[in-house]
PDB file of N, CA and C in Angstrom:
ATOM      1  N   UNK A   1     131.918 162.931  24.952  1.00  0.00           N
ATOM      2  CA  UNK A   1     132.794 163.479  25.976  1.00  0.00           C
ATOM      3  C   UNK A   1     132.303 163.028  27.342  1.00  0.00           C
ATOM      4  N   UNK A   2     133.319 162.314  27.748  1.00  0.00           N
ATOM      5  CA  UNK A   2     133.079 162.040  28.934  1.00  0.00           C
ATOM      6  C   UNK A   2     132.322 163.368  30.335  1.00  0.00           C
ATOM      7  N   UNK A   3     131.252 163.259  31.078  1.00  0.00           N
ATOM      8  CA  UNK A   3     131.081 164.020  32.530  1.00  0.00           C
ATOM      9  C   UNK A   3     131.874 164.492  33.436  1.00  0.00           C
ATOM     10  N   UNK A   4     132.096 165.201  33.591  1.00  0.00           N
ATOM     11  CA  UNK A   4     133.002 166.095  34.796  1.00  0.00           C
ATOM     12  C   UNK A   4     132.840 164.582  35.971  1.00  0.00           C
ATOM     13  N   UNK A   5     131.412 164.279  36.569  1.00  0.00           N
ATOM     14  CA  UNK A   5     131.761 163.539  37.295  1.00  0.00           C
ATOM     15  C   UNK A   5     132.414 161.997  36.890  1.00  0.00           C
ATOM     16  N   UNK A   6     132.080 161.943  35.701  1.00  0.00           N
ATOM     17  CA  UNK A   6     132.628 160.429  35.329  1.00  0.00           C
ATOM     18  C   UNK A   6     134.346 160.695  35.057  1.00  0.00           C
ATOM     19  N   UNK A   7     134.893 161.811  34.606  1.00  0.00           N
ATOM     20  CA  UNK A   7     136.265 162.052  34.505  1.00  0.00           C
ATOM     21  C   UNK A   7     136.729 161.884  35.827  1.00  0.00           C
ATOM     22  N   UNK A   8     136.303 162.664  37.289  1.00  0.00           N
ATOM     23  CA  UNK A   8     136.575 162.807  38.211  1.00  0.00           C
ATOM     24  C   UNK A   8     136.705 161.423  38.961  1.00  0.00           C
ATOM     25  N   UNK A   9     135.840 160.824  38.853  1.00  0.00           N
ATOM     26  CA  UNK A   9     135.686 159.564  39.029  1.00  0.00           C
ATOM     27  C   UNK A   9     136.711 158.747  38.498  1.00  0.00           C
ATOM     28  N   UNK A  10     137.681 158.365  37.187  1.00  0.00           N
ATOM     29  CA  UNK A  10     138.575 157.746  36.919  1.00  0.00           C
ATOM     30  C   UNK A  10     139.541 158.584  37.269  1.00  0.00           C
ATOM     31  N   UNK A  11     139.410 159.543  37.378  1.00  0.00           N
ATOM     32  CA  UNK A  11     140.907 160.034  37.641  1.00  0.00           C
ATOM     33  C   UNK A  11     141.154 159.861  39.232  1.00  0.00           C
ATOM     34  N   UNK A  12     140.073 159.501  39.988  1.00  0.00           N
ATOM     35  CA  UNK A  12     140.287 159.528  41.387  1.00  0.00           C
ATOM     36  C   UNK A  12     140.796 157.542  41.564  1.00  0.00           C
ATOM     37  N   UNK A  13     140.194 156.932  40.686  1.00  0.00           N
ATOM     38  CA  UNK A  13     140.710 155.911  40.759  1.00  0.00           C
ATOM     39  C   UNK A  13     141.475 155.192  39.832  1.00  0.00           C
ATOM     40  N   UNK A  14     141.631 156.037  39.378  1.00  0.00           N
ATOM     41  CA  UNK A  14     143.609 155.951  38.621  1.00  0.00           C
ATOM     42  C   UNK A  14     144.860 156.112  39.612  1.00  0.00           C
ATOM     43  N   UNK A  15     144.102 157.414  40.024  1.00  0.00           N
ATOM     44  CA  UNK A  15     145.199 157.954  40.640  1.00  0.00           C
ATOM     45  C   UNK A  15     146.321 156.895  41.742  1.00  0.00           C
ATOM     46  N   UNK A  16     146.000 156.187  42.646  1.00  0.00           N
ATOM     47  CA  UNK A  16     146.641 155.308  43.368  1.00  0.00           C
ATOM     48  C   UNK A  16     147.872 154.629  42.226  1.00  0.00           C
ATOM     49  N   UNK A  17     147.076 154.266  41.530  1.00  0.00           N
ATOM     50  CA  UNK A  17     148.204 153.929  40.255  1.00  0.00           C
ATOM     51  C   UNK A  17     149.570 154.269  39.817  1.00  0.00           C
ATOM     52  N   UNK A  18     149.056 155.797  39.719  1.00  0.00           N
ATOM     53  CA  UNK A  18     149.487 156.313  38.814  1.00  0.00           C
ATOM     54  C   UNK A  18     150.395 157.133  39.590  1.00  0.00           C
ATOM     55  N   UNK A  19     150.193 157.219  41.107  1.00  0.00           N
ATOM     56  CA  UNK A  19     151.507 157.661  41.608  1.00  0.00           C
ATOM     57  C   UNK A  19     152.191 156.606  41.845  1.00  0.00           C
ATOM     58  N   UNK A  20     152.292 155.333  41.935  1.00  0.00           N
ATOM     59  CA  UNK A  20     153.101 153.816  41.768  1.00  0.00           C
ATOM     60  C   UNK A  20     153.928 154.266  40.590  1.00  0.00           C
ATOM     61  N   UNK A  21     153.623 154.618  39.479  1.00  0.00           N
ATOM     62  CA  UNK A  21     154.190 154.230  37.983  1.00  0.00           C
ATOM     63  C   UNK A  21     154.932 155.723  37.533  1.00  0.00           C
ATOM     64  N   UNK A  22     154.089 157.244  38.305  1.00  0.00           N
ATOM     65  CA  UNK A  22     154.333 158.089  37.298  1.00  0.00           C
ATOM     66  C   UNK A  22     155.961 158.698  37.942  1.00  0.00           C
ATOM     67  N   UNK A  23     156.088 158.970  39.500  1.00  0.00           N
ATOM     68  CA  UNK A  23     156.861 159.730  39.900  1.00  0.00           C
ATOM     69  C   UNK A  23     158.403 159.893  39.263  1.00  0.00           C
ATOM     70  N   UNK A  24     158.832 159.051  38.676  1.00  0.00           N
ATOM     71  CA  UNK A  24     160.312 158.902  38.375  1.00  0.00           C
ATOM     72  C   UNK A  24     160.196 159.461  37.019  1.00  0.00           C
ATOM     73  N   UNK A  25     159.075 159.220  35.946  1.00  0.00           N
ATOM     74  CA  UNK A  25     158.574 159.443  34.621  1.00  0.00           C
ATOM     75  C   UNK A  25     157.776 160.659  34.283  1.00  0.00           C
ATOM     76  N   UNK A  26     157.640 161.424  35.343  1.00  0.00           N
ATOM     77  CA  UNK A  26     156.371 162.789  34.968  1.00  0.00           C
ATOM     78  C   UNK A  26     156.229 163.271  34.288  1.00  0.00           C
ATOM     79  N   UNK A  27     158.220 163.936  33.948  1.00  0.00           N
ATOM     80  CA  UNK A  27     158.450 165.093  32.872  1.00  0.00           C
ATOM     81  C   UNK A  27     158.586 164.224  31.796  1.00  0.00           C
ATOM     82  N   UNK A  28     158.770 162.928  31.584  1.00  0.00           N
ATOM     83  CA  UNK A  28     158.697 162.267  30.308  1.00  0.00           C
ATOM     84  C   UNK A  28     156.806 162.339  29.764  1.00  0.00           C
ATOM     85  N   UNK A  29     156.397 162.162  30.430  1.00  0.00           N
ATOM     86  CA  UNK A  29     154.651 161.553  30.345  1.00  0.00           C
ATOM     87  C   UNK A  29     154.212 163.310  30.176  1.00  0.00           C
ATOM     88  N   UNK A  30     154.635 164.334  30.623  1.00  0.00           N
ATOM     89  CA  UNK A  30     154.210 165.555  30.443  1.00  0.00           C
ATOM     90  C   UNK A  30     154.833 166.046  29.182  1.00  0.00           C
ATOM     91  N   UNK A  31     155.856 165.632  28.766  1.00  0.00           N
ATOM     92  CA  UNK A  31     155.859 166.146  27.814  1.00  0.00           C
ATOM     93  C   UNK A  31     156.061 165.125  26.048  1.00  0.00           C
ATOM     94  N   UNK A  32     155.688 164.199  26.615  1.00  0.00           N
ATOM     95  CA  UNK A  32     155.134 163.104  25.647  1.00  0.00           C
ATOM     96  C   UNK A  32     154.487 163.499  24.395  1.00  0.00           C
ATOM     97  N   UNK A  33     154.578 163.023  22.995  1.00  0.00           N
ATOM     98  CA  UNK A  33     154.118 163.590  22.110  1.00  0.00           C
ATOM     99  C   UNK A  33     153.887 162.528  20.948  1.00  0.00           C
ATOM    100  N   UNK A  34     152.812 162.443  20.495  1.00  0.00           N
ATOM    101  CA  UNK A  34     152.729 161.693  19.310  1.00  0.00           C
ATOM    102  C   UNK A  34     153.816 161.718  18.256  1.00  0.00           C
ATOM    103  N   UNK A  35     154.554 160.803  17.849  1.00  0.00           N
ATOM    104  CA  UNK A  35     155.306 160.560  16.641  1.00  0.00           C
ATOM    105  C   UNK A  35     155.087 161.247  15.600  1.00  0.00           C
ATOM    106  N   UNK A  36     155.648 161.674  14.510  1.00  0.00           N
ATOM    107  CA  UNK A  36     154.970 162.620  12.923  1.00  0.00           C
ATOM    108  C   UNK A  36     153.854 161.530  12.403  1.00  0.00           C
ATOM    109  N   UNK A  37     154.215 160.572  12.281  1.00  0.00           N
ATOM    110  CA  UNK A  37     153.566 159.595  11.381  1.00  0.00           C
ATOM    111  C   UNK A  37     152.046 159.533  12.199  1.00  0.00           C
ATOM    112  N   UNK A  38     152.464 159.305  13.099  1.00  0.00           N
ATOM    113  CA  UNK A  38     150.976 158.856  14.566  1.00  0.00           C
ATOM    114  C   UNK A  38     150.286 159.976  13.858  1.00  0.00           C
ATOM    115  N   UNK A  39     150.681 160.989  14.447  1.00  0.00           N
ATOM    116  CA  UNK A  39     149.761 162.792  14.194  1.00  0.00           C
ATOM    117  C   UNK A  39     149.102 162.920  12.866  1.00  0.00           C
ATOM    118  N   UNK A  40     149.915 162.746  11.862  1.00  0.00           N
ATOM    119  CA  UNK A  40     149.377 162.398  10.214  1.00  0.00           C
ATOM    120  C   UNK A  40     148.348 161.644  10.465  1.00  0.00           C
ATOM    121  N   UNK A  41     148.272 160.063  10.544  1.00  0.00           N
ATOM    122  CA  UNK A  41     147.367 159.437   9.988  1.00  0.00           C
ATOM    123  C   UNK A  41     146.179 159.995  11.370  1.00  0.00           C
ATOM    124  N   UNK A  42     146.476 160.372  12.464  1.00  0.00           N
ATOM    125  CA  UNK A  42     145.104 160.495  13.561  1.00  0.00           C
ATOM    126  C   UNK A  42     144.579 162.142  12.318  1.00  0.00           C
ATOM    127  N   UNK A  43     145.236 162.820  12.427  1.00  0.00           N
ATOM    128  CA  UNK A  43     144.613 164.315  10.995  1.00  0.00           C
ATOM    129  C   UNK A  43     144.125 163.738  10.404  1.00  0.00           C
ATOM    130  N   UNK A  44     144.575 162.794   9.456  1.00  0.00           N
ATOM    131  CA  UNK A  44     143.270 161.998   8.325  1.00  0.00           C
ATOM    132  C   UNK A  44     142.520 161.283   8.602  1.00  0.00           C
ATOM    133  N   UNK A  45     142.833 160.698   9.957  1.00  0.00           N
ATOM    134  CA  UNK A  45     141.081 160.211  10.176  1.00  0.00           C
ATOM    135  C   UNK A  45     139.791 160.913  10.529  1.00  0.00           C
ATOM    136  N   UNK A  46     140.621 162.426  11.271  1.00  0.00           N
ATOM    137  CA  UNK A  46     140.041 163.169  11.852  1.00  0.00           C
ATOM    138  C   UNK A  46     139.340 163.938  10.736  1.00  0.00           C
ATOM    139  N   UNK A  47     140.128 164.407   9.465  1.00  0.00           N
ATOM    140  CA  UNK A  47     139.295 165.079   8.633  1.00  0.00           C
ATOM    141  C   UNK A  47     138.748 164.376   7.659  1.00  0.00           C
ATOM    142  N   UNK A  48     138.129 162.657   7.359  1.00  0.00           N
ATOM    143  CA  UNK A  48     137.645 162.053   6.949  1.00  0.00           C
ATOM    144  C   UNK A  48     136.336 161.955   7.387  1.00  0.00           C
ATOM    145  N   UNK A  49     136.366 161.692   8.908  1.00  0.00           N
ATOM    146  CA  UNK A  49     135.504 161.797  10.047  1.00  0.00           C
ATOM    147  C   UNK A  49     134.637 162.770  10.052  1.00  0.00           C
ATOM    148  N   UNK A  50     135.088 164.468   9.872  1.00  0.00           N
ATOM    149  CA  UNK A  50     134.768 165.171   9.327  1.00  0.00           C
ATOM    150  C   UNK A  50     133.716 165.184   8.820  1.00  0.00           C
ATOM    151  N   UNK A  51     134.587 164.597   7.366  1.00  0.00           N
ATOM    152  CA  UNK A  51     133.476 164.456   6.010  1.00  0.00           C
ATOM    153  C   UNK A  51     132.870 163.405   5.574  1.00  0.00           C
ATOM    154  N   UNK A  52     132.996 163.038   6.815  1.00  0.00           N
ATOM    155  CA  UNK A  52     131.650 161.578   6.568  1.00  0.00           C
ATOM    156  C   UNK A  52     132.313 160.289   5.873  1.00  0.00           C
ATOM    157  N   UNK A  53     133.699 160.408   5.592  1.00  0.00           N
ATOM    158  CA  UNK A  53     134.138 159.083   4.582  1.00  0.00           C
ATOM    159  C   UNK A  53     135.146 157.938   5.191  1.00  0.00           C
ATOM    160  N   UNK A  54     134.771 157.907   6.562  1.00  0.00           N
ATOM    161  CA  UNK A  54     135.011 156.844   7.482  1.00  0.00           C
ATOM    162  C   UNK A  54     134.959 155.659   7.394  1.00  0.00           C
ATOM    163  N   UNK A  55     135.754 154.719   6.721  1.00  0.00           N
ATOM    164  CA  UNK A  55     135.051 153.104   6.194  1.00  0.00           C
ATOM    165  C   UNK A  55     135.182 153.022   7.947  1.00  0.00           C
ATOM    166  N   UNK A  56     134.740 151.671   8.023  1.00  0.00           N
ATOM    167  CA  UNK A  56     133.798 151.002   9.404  1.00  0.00           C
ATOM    168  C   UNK A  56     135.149 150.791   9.682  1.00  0.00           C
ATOM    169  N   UNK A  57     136.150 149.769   9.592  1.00  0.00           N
ATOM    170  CA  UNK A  57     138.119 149.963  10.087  1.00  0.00           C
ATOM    171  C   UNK A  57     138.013 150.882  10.282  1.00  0.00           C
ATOM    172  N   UNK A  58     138.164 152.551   9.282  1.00  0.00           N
ATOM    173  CA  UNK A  58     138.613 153.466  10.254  1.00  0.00           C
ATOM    174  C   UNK A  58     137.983 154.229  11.113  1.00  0.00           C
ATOM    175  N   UNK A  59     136.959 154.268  11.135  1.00  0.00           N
ATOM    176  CA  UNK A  59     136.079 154.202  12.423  1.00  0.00           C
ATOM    177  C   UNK A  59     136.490 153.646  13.812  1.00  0.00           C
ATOM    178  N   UNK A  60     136.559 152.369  13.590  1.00  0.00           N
ATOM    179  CA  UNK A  60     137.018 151.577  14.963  1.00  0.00           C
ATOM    180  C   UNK A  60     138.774 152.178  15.144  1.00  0.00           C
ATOM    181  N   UNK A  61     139.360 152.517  13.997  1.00  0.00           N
ATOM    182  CA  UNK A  61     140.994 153.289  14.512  1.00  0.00           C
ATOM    183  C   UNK A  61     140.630 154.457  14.467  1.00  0.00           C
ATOM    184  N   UNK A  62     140.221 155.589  14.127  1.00  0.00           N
ATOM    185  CA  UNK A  62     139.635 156.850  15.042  1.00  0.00           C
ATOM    186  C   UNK A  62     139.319 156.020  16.398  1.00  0.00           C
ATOM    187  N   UNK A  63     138.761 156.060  16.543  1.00  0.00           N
ATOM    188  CA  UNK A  63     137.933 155.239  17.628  1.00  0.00           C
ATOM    189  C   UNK A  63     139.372 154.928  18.790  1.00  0.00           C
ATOM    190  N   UNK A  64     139.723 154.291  18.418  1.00  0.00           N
ATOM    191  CA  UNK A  64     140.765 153.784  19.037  1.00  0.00           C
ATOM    192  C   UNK A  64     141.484 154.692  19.711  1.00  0.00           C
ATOM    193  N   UNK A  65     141.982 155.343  18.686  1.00  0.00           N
ATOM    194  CA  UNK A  65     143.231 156.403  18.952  1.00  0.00           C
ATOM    195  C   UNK A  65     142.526 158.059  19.721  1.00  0.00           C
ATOM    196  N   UNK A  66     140.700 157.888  19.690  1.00  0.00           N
ATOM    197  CA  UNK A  66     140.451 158.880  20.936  1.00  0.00           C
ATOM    198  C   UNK A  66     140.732 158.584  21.773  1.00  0.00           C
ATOM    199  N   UNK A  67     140.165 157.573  22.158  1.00  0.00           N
ATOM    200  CA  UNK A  67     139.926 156.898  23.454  1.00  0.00           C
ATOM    201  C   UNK A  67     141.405 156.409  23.860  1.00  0.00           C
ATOM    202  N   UNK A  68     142.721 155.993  23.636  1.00  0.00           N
ATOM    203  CA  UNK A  68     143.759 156.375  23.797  1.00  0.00           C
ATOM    204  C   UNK A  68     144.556 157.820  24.129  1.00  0.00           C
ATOM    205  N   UNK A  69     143.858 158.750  23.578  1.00  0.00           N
ATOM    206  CA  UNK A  69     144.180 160.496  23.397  1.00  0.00           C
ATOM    207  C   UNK A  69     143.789 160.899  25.062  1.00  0.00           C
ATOM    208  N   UNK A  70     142.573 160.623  25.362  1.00  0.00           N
ATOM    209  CA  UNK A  70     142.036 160.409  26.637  1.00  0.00           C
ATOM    210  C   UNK A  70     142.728 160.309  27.852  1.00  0.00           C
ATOM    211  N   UNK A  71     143.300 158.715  27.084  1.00  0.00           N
ATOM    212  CA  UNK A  71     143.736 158.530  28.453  1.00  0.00           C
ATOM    213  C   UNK A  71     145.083 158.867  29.042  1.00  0.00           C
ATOM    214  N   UNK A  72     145.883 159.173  27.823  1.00  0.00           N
ATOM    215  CA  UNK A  72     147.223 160.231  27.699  1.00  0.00           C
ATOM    216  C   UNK A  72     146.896 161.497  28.276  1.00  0.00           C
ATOM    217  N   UNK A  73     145.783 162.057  28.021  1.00  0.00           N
ATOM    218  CA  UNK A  73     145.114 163.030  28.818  1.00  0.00           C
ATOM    219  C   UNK A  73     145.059 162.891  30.315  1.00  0.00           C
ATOM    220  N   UNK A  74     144.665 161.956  30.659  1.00  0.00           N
ATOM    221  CA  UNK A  74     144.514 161.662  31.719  1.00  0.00           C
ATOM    222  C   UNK A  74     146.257 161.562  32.898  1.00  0.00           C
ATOM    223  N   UNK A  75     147.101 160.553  31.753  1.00  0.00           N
ATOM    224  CA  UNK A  75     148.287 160.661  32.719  1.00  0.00           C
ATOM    225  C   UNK A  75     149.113 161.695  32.665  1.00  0.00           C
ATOM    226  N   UNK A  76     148.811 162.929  31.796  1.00  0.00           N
ATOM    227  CA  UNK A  76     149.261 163.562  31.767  1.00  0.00           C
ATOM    228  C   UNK A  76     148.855 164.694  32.729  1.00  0.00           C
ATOM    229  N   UNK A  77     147.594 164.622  32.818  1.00  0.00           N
ATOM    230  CA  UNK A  77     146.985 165.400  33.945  1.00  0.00           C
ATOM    231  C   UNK A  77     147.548 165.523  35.950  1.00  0.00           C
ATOM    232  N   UNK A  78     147.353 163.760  36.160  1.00  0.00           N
ATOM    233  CA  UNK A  78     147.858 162.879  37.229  1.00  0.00           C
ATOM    234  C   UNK A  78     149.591 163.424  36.714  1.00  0.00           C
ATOM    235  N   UNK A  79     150.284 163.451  35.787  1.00  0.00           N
ATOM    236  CA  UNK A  79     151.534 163.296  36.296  1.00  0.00           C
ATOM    237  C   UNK A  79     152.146 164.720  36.198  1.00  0.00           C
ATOM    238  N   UNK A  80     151.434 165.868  35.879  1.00  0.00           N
ATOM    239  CA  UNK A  80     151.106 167.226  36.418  1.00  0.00           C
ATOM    240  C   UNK A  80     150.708 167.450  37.859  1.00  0.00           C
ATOM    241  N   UNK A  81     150.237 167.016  38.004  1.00  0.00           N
ATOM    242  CA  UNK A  81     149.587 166.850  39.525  1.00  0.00           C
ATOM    243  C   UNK A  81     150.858 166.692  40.682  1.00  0.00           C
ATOM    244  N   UNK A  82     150.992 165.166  40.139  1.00  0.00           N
ATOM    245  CA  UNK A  82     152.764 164.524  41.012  1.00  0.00           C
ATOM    246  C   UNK A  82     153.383 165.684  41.056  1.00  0.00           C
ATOM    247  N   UNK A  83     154.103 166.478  39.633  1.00  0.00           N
ATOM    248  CA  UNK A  83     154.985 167.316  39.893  1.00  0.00           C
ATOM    249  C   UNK A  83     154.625 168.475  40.435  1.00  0.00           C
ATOM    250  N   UNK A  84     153.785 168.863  40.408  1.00  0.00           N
ATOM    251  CA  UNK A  84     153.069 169.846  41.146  1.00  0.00           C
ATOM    252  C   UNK A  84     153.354 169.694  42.726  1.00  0.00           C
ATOM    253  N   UNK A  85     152.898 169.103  42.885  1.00  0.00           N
ATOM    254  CA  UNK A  85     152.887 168.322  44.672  1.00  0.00           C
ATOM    255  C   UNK A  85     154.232 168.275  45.215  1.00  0.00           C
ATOM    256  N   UNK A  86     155.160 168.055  43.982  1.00  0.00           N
ATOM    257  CA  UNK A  86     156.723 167.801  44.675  1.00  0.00           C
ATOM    258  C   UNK A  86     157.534 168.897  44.692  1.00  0.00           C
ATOM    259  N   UNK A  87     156.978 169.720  43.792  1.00  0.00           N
ATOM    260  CA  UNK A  87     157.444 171.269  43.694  1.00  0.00           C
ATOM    261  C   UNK A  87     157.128 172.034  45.062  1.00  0.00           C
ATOM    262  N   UNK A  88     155.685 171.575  45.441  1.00  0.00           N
ATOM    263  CA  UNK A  88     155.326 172.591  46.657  1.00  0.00           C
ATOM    264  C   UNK A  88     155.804 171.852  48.049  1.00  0.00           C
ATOM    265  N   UNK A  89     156.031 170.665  47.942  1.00  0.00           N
ATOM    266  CA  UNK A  89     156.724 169.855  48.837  1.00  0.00           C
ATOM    267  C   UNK A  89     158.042 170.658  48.940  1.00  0.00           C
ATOM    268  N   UNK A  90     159.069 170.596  47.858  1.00  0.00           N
ATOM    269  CA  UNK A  90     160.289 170.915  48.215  1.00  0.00           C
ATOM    270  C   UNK A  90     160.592 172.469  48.372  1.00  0.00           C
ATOM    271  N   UNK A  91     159.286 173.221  47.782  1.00  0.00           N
ATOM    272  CA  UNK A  91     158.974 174.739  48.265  1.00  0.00           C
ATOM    273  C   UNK A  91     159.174 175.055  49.634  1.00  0.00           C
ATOM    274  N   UNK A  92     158.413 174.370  50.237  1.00  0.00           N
ATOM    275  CA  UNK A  92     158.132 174.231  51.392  1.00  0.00           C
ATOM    276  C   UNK A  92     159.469 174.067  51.941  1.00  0.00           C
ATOM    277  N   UNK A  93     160.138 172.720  51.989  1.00  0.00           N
ATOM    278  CA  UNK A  93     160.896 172.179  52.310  1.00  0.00           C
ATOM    279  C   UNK A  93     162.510 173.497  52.385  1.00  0.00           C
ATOM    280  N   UNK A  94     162.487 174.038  50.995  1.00  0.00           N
ATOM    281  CA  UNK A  94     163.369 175.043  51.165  1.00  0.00           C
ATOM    282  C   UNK A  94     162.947 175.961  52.375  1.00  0.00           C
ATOM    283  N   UNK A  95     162.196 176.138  51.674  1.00  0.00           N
ATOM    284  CA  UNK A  95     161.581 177.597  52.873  1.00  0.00           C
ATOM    285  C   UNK A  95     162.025 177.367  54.774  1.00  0.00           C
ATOM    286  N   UNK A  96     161.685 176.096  55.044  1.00  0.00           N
ATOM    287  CA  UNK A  96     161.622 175.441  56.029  1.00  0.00           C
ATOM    288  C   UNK A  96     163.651 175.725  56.598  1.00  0.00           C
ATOM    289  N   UNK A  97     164.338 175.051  55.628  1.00  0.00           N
ATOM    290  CA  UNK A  97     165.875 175.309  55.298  1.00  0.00           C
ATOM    291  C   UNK A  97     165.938 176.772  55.847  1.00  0.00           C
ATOM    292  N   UNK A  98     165.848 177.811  55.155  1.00  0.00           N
ATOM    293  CA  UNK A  98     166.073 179.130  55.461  1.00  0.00           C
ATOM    294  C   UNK A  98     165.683 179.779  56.182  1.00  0.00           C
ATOM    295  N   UNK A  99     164.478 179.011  56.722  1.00  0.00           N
ATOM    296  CA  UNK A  99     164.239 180.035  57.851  1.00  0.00           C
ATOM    297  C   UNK A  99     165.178 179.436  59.195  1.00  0.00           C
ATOM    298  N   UNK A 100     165.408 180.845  60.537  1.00  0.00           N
ATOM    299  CA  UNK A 100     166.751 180.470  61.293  1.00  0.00           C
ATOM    300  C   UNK A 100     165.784 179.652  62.265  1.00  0.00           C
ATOM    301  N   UNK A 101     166.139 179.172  63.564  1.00  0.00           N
ATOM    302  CA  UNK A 101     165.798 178.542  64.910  1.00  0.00           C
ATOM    303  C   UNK A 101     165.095 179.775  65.376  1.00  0.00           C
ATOM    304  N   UNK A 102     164.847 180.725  64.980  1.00  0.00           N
ATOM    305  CA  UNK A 102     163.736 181.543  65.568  1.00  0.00           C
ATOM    306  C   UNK A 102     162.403 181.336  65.089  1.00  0.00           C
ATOM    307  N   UNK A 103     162.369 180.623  64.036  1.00  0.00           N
ATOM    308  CA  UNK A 103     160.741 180.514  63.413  1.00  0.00           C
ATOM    309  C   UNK A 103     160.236 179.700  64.832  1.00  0.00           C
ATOM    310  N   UNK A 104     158.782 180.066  64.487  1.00  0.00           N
ATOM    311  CA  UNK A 104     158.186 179.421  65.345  1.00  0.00           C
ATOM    312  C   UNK A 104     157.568 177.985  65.479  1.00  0.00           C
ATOM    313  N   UNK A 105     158.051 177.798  64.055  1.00  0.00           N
ATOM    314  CA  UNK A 105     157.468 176.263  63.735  1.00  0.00           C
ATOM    315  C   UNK A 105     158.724 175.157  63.951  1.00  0.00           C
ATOM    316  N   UNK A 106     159.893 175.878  63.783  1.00  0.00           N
ATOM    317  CA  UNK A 106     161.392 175.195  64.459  1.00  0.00           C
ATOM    318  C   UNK A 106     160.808 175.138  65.979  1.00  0.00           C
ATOM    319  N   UNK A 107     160.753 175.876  66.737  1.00  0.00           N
ATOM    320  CA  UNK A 107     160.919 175.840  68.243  1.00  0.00           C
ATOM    321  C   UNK A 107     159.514 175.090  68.585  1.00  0.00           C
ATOM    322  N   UNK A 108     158.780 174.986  68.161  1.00  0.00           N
ATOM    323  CA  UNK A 108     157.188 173.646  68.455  1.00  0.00           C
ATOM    324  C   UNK A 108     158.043 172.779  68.018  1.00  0.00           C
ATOM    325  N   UNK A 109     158.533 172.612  67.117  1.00  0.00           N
ATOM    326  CA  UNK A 109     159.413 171.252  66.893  1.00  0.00           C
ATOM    327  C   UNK A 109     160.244 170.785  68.117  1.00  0.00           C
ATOM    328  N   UNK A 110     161.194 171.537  68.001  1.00  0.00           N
ATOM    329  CA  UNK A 110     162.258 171.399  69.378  1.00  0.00           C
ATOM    330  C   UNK A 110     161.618 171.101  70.235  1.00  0.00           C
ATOM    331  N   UNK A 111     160.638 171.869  70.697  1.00  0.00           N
ATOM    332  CA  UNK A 111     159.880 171.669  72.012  1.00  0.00           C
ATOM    333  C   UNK A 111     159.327 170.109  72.302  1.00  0.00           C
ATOM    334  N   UNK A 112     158.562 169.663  70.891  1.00  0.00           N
ATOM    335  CA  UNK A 112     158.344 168.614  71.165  1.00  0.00           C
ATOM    336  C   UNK A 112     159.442 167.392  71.002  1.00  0.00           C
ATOM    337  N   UNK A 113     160.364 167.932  70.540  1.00  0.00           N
ATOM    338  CA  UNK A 113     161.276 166.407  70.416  1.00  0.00           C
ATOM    339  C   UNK A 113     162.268 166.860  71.726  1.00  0.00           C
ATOM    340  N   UNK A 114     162.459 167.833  72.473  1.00  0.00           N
ATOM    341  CA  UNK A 114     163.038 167.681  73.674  1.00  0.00           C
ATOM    342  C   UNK A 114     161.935 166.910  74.361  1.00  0.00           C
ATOM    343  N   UNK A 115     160.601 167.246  74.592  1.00  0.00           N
ATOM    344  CA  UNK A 115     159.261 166.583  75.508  1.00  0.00           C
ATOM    345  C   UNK A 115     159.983 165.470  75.554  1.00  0.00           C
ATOM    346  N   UNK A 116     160.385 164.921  74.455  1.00  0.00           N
ATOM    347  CA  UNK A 116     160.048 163.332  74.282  1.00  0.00           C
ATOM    348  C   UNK A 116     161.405 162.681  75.236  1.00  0.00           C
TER     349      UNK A 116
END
């Protein structure tokens, strides 16, 4: 298992990435799911693995398909994140909507774009 700081660490330099690729795709990548067949054979490697009866192939495909699991982990994390961010963005953004020309953060506005 990867270190808190070594996770932190790819996920900080994923991330640039991964808001390039994820924003349009989030709720697909969040709720993404292994195939029946995928899930089956990763269970039997997993409870082979288990019990010790891993030929050296399936070793390297366990193998494989963690370290893949990971990193699905990973964009799934980052593209939680995105939607997260756009939720409190447009939170905001409503909030901003409803409140009248008396807020006080409208009239610093005004103020400064009359200044100008």
């Amino acid at each position: 298992m990867a270190t808190t700081s070594e996770s932190l660490a790819f996920d900080r330099g994923v991330r640039p990435v991964m808001e390039i690729v994820l924003p349009e795709k989030a709720e697909a990548v969040i709720g993404f799911r292994a195939d029946p067949e995928l899930q089956a054979r990763i269970e039997e490697l997993a409870r082979k693995s288990t019990e010790g009866e891993l030929t050296d192939d399936e070793r390297a495909e366990y193998a494989g398909y963690v370290r893949a699991n990971k990193f699905v982990a990973v964009l799934k994390r980052q593209a939680q994140h995105l939607t997260n961010s756009a939720l409190r963005k447009k939170s905001v953004y409503q909030s901003a909507k409803r409140t009248n020309d008396s807020s006080p953060a409208v009239h610093c506005w005004d103020k400064e774009r009359k200044d100008l």
